[in-house]
Protein backbone atom coordinates (compact mmCIF):
# COMPACT_ATOMS: atom_id res chain seq x y z
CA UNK A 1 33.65 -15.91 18.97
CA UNK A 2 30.47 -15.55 17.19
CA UNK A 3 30.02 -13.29 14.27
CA UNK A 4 26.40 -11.98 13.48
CA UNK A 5 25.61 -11.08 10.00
CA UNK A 6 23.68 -7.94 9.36
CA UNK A 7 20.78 -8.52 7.17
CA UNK A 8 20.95 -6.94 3.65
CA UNK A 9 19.73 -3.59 2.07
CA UNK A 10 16.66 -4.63 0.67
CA UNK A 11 14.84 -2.13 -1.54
CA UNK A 12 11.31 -2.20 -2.90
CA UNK A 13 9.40 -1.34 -5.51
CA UNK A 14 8.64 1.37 -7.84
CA UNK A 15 4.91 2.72 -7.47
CA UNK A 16 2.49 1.65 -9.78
CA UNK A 17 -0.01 5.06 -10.55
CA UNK A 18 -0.67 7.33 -13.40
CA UNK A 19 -1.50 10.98 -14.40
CA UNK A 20 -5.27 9.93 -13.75
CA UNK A 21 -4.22 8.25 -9.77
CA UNK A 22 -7.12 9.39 -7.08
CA UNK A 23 -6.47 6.88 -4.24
CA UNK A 24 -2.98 6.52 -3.59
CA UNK A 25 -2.83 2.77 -1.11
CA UNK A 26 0.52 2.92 0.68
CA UNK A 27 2.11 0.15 2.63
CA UNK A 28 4.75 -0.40 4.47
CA UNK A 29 7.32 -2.29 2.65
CA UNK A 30 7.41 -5.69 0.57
CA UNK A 31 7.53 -8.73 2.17
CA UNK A 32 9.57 -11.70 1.52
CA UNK A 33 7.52 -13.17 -0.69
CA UNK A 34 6.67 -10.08 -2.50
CA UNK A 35 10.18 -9.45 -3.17
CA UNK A 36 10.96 -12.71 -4.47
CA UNK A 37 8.46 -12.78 -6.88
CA UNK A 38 8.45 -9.08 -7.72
CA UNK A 39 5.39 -7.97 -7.27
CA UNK A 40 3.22 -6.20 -4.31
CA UNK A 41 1.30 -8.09 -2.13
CA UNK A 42 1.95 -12.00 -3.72
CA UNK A 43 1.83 -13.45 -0.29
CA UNK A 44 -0.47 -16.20 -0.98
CA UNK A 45 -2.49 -15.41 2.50
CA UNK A 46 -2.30 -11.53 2.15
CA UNK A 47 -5.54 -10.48 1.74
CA UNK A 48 -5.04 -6.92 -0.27
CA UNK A 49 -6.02 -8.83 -3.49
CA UNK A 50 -9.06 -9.77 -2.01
CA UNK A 51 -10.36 -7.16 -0.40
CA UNK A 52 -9.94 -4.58 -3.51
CA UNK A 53 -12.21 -7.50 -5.35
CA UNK A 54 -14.98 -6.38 -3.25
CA UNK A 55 -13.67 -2.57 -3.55
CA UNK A 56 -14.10 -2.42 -7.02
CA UNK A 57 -16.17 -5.09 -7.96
CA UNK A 58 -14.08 -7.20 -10.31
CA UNK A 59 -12.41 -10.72 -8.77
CA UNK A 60 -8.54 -9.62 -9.15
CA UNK A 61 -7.40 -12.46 -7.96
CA UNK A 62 -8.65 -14.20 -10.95
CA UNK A 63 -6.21 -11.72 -12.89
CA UNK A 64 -2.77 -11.96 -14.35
CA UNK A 65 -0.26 -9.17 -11.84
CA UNK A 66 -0.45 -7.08 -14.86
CA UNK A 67 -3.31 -7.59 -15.26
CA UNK A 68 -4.46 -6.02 -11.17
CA UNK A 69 -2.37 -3.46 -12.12
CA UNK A 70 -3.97 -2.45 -14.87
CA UNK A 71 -7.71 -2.79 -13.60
CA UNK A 72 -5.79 -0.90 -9.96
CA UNK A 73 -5.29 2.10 -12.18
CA UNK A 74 -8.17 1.71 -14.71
CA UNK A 75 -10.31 2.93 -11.21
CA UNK A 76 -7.85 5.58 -10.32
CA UNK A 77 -6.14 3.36 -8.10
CA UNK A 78 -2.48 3.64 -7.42
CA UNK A 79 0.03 1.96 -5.05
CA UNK A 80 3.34 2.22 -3.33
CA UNK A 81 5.26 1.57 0.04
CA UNK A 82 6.01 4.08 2.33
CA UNK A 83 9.94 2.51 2.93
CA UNK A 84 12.31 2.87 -0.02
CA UNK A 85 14.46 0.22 1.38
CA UNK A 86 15.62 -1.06 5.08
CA UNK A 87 17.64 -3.86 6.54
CA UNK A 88 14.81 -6.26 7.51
CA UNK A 89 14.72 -10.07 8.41
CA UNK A 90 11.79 -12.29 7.37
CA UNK A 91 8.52 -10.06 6.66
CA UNK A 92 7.35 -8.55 9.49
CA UNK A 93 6.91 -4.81 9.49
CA UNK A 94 8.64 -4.72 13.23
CA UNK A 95 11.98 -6.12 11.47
CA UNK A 96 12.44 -3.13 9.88
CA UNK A 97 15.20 -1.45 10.66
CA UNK A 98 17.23 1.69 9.41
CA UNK A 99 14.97 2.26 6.74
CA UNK A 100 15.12 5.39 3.96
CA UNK A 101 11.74 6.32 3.33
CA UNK A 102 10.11 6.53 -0.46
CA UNK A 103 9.72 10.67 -1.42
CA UNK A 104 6.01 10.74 -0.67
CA UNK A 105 5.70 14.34 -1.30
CA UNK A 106 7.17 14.63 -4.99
CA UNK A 107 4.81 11.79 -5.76
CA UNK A 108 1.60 13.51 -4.29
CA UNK A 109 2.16 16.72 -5.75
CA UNK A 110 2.80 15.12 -8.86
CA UNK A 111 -0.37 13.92 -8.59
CA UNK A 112 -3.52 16.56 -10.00
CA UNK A 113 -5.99 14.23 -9.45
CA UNK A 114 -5.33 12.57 -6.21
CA UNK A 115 -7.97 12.76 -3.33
CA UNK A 116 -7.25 10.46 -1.02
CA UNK A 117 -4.08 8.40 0.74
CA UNK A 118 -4.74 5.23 1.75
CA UNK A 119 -2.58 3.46 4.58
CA UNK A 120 -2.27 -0.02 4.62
CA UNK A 121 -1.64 -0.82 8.25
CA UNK A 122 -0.43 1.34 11.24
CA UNK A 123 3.21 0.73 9.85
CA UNK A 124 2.66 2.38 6.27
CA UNK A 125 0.54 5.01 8.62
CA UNK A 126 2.94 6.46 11.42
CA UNK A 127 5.88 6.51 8.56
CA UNK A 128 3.73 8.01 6.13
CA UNK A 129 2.24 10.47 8.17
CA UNK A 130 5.41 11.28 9.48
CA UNK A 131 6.60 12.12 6.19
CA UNK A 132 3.49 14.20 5.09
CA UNK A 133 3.00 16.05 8.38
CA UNK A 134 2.63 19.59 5.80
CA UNK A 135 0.37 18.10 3.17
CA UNK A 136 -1.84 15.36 5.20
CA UNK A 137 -4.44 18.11 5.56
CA UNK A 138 -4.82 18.42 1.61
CA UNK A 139 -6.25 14.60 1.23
CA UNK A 140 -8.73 12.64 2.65
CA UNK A 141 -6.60 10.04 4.94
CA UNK A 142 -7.42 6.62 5.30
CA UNK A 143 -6.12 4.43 8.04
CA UNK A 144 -7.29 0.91 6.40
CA UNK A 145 -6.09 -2.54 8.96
CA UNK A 146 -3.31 -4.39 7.24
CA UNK A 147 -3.95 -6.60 4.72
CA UNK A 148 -1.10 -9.07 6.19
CA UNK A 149 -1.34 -12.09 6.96
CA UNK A 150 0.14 -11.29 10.37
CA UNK A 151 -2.55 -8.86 11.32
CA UNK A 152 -5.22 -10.94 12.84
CA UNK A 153 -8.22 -8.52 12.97
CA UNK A 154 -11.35 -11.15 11.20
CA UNK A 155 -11.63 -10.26 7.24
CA UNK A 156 -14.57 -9.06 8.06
CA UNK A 157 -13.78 -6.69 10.05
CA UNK A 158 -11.05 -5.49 7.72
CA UNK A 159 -13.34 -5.44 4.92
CA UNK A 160 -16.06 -2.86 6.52
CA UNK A 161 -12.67 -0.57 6.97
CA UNK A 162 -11.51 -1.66 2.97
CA UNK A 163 -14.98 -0.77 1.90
CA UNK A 164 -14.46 3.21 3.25
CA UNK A 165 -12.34 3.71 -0.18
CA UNK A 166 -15.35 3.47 -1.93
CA UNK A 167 -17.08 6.48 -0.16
CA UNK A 168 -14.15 8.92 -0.34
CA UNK A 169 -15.62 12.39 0.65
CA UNK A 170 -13.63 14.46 -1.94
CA UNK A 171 -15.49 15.40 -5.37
CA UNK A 172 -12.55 14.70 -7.61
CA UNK A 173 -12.91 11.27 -6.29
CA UNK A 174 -15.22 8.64 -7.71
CA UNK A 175 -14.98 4.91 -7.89
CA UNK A 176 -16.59 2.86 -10.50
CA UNK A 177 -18.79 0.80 -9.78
């Protein structure tokens, strides 16, 4: 008789915004490496580092994790998953399973200054949306391709999509440049 294990409650991370947050990036949920080293997106191939270097114009990945953070919210940028926690094997966003998901709308409308929501991969998107069915129409939504690793689409082709946070329609939202 063979007895399978169920994998463990993993939970993620708190978000990382302030009073001045305008772009709110949410993803699905941390990966393995994330998790182990506590932080978001530390994948070494994840290329959500990289592609906010050419957002905002300053190489993050040259930067300390505090240090992104910082810089992140310095240009009104804040992030946060879209799953609390979930019993998930390996990384992949398909692996999650029973999940809670994070309370997206006491964040937003804590939020006076936020624009736009920013989805980081069709995971993060059908969740989120899901969850902010009776607010979605108060922000500018943004369906960006994942920055995974396991998402093939060229980088490229994800940064043209990356590159639509800089031209957020909203007035209250303006990146520096």
């Amino acid at each position: 008789m063979s007895l399978s294990v169920a994998p463990v409650l993993l939970t993620g991370f708190p978000p990382v915004l302030d009073h001045s947050t305008r772009i709110l990036i949410l993803g699905s949920f941390p990966g393995v490496a994330s998790l182990a080293a506590e932080q978001y997106y530390a994948h070494p191939r994840n290329q959500f580092w990289l592609l906010m270097s050419e957002v905002i114009g300053t190489n993050l990945s040259a930067l300390s994790y505090p240090l992104r953070l910082e810089v992140l919210l310095a240009n009104g940028i804040g992030l946060w998953d879209v799953v609390a926690e979930t019993h998930r094997e390996g990384s992949l966003d398909s692996r999650i399973r029973d999940h809670a998901r994070n309370d997206l709308v006491s964040l937003i409308t804590a939020l006076p200054d936020l624009a736009a929501i920013a989805f980081n991969g069709g995971t993060a998107a059908r969740i989120g949306l899901k969850a902010l069915a009776n607010y979605a129409d108060r922000y500018q939504i943004i369906k960006l391709p994942s920055s995974s690793p396991a998402y093939t689409l060229p980088y490229p082709e994800k940064l043209v999509a990356w590159r639509s946070l800089r031209d957020c329609s909203s007035p209250a939202y303006k990146l520096e440049r």
